[in-house]
N, C-alpha and C. Protein backbone atom coordinates (compact mmCIF):
# COMPACT_ATOMS: atom_id res chain seq x y z
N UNK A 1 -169.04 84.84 -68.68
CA UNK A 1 -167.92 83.92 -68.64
C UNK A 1 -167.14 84.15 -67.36
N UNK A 2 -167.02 82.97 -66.29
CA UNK A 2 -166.39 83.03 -65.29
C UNK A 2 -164.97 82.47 -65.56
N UNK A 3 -164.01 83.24 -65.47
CA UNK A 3 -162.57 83.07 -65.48
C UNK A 3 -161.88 82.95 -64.41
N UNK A 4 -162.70 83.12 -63.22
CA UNK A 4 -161.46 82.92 -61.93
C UNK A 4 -161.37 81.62 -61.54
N UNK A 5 -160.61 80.80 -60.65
CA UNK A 5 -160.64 79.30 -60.64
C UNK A 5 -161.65 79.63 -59.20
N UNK A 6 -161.93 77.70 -58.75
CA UNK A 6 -162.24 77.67 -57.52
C UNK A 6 -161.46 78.85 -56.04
N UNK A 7 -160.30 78.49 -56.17
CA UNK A 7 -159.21 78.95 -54.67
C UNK A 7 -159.77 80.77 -54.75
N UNK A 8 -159.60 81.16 -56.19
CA UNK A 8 -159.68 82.93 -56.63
C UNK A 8 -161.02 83.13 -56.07
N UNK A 9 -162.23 82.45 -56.44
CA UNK A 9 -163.43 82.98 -55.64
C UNK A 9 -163.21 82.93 -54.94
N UNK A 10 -162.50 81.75 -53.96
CA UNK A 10 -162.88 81.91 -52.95
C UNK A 10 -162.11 82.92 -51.56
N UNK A 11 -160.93 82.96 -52.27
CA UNK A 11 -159.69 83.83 -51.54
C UNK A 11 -160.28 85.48 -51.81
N UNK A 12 -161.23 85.83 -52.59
CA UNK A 12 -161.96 87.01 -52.89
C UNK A 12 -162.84 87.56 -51.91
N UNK A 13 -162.66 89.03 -51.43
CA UNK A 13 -163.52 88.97 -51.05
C UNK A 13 -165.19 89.49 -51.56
N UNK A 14 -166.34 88.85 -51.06
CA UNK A 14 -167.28 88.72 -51.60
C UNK A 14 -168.18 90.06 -51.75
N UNK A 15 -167.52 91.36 -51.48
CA UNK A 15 -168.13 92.53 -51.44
C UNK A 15 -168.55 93.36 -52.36
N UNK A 16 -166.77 93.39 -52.84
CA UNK A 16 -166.74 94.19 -54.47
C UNK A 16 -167.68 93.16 -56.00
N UNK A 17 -167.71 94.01 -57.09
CA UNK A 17 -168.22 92.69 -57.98
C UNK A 17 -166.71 92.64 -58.63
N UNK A 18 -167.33 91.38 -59.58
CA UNK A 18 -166.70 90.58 -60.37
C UNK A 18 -165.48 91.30 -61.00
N UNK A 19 -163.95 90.67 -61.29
CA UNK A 19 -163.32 91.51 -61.51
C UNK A 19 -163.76 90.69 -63.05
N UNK A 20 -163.47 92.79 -63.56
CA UNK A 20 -163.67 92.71 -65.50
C UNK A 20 -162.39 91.66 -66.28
N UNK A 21 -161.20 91.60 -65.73
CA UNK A 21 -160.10 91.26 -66.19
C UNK A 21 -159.69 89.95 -66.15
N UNK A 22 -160.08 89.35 -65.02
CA UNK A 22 -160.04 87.78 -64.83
C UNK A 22 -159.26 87.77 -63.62
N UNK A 23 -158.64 88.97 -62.86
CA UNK A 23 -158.26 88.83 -61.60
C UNK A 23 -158.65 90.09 -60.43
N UNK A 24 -158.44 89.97 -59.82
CA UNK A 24 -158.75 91.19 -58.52
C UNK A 24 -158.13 92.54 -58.82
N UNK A 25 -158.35 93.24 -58.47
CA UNK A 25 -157.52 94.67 -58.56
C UNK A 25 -156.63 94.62 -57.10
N UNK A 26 -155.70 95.15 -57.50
CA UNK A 26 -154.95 95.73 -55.98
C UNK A 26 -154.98 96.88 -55.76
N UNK A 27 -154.52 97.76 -54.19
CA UNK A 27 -155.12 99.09 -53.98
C UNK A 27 -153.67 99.16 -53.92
N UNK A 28 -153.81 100.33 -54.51
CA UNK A 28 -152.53 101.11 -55.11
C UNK A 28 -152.36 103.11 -54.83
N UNK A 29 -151.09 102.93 -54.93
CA UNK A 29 -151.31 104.86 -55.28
C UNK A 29 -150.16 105.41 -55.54
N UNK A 30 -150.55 106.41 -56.53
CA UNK A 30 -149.60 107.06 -57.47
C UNK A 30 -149.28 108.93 -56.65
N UNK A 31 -148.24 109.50 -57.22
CA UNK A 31 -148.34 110.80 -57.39
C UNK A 31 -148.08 111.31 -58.88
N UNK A 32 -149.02 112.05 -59.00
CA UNK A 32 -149.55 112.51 -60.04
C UNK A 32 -149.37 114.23 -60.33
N UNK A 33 -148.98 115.14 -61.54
CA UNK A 33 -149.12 115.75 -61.64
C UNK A 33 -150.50 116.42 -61.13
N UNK A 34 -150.74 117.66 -60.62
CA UNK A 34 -152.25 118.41 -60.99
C UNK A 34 -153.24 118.18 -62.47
N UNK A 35 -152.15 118.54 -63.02
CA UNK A 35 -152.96 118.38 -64.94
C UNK A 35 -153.15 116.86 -65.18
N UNK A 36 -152.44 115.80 -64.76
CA UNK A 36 -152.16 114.50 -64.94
C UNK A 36 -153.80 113.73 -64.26
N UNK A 37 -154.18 114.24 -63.36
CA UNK A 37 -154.74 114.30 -62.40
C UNK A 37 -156.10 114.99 -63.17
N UNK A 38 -156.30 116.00 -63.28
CA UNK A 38 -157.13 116.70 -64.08
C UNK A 38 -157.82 115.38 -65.13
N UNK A 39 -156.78 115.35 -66.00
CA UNK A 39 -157.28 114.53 -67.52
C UNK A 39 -158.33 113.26 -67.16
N UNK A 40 -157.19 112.62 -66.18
CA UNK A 40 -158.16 111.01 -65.57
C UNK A 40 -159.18 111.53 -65.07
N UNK A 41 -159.48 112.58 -64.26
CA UNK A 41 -161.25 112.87 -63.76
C UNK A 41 -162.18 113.33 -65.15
N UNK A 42 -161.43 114.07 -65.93
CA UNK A 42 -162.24 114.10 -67.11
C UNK A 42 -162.76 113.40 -67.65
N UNK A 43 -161.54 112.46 -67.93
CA UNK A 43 -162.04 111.52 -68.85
C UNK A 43 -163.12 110.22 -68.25
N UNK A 44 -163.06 110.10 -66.97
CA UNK A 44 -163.65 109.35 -66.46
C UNK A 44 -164.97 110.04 -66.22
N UNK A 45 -165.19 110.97 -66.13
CA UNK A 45 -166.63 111.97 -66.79
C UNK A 45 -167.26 111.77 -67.25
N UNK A 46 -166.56 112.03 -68.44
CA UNK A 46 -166.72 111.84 -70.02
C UNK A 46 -167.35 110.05 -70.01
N UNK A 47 -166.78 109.08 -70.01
CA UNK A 47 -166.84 107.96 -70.09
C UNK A 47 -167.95 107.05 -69.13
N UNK A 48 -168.14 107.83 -67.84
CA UNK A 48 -168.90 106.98 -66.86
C UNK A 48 -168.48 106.18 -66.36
N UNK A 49 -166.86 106.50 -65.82
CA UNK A 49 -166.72 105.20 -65.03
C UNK A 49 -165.21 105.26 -64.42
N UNK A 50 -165.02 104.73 -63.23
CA UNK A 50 -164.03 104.86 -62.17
C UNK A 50 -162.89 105.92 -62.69
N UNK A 51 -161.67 106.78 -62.29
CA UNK A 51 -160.34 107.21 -62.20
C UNK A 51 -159.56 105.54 -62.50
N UNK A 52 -160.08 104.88 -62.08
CA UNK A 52 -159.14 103.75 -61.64
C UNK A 52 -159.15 103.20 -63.00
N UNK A 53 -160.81 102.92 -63.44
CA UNK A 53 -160.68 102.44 -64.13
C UNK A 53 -159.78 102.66 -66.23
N UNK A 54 -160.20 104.27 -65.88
CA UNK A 54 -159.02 105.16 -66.89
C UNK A 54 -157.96 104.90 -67.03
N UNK A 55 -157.09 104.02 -65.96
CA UNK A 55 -156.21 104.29 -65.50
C UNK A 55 -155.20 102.44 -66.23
N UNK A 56 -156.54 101.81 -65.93
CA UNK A 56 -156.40 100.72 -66.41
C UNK A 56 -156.82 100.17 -67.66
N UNK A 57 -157.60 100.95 -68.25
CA UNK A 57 -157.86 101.00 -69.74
C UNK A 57 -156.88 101.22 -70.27
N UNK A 58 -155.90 102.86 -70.08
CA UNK A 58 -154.96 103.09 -70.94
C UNK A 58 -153.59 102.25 -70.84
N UNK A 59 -153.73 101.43 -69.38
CA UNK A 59 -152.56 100.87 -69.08
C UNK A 59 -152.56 99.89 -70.18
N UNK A 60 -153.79 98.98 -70.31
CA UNK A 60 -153.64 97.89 -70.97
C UNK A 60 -153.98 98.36 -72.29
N UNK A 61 -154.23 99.37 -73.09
CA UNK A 61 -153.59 100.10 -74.69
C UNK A 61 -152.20 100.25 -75.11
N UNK A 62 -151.55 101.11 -73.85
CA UNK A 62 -150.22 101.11 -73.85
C UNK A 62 -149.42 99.87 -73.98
N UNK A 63 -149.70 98.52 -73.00
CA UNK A 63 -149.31 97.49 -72.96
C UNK A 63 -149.47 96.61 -74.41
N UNK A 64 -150.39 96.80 -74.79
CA UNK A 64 -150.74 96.08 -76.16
C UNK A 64 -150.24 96.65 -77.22
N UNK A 65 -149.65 98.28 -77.11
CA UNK A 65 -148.72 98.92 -78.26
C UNK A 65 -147.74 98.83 -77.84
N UNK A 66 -146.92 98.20 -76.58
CA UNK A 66 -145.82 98.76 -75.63
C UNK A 66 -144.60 99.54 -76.97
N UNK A 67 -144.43 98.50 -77.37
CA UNK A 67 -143.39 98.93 -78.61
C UNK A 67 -143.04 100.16 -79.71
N UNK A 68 -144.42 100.55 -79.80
CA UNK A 68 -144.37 101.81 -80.72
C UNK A 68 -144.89 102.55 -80.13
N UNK A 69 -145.64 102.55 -78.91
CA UNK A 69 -145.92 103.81 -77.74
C UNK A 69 -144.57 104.72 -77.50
N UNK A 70 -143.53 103.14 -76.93
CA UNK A 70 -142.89 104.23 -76.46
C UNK A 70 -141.83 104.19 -77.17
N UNK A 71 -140.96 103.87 -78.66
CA UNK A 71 -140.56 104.10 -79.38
C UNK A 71 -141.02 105.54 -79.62
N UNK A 72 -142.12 106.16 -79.83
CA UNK A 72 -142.83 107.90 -80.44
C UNK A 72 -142.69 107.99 -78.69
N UNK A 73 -142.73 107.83 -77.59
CA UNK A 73 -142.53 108.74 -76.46
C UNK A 73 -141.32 109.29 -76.39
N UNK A 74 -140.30 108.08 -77.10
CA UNK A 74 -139.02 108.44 -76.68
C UNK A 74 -138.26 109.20 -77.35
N UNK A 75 -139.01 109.31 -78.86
CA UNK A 75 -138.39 110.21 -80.12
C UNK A 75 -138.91 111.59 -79.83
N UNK A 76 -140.25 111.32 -79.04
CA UNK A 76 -141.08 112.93 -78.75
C UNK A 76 -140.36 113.51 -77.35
N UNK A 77 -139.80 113.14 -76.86
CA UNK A 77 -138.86 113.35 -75.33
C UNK A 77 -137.76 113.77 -75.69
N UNK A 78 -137.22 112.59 -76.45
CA UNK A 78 -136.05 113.30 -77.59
C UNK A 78 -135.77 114.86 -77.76
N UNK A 79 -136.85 115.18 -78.34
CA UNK A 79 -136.94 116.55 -79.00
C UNK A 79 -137.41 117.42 -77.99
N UNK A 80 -138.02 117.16 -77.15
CA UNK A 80 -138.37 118.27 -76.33
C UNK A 80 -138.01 118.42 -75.12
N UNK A 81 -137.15 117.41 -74.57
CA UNK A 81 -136.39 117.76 -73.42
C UNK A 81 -135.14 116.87 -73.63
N UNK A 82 -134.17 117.60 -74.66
CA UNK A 82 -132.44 116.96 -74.85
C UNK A 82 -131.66 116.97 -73.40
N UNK A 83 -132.48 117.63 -72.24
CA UNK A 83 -131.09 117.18 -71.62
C UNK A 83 -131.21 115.95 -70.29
N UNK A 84 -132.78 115.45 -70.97
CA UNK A 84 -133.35 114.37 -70.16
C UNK A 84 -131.79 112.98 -70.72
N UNK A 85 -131.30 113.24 -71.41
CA UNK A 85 -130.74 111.90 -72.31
C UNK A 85 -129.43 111.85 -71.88
């Protein structure tokens, strides 16, 4: 199933493949803990497939729970670092 319009192919460039999502990725960059850092190479190990793409899996889990993710992040932050508040 092709989801991008005419202009998106064609404004693409033709190197990378197909984006999974229905649009392009952008190049980006984070700083990251060491351990933070650690987990995403693991898990992308584990799984077979990009840092990036770890990265964007959990984004769009998080996004689809946004509400009770971070409702329990914020009750678990709560408790373990009071003088973040």
């Amino acid at each position: 199933m092709d989801t991008l319009t005419q202009s998106q192919q064609q404004s693409r460039k033709k190197t990378g493949p197909k984006p999974l999502y229905g649009e392009a990725k952008k190049m980006v960059s984070f700083r990251l803990s060491p351990r933070a850092l650690e987990i995403i190479r693991l898990v992308a190990t584990q799984k077979g497939v990009s840092q990036a793409e770890v990265i964007e899996q959990w984004a769009r889990l998080i996004g689809s729970n946004s509400d009770s993710f971070f409702t329990q992040k914020t009750e678990v932050s709560n408790e373990l670092v009071p003088s973040l508040n």
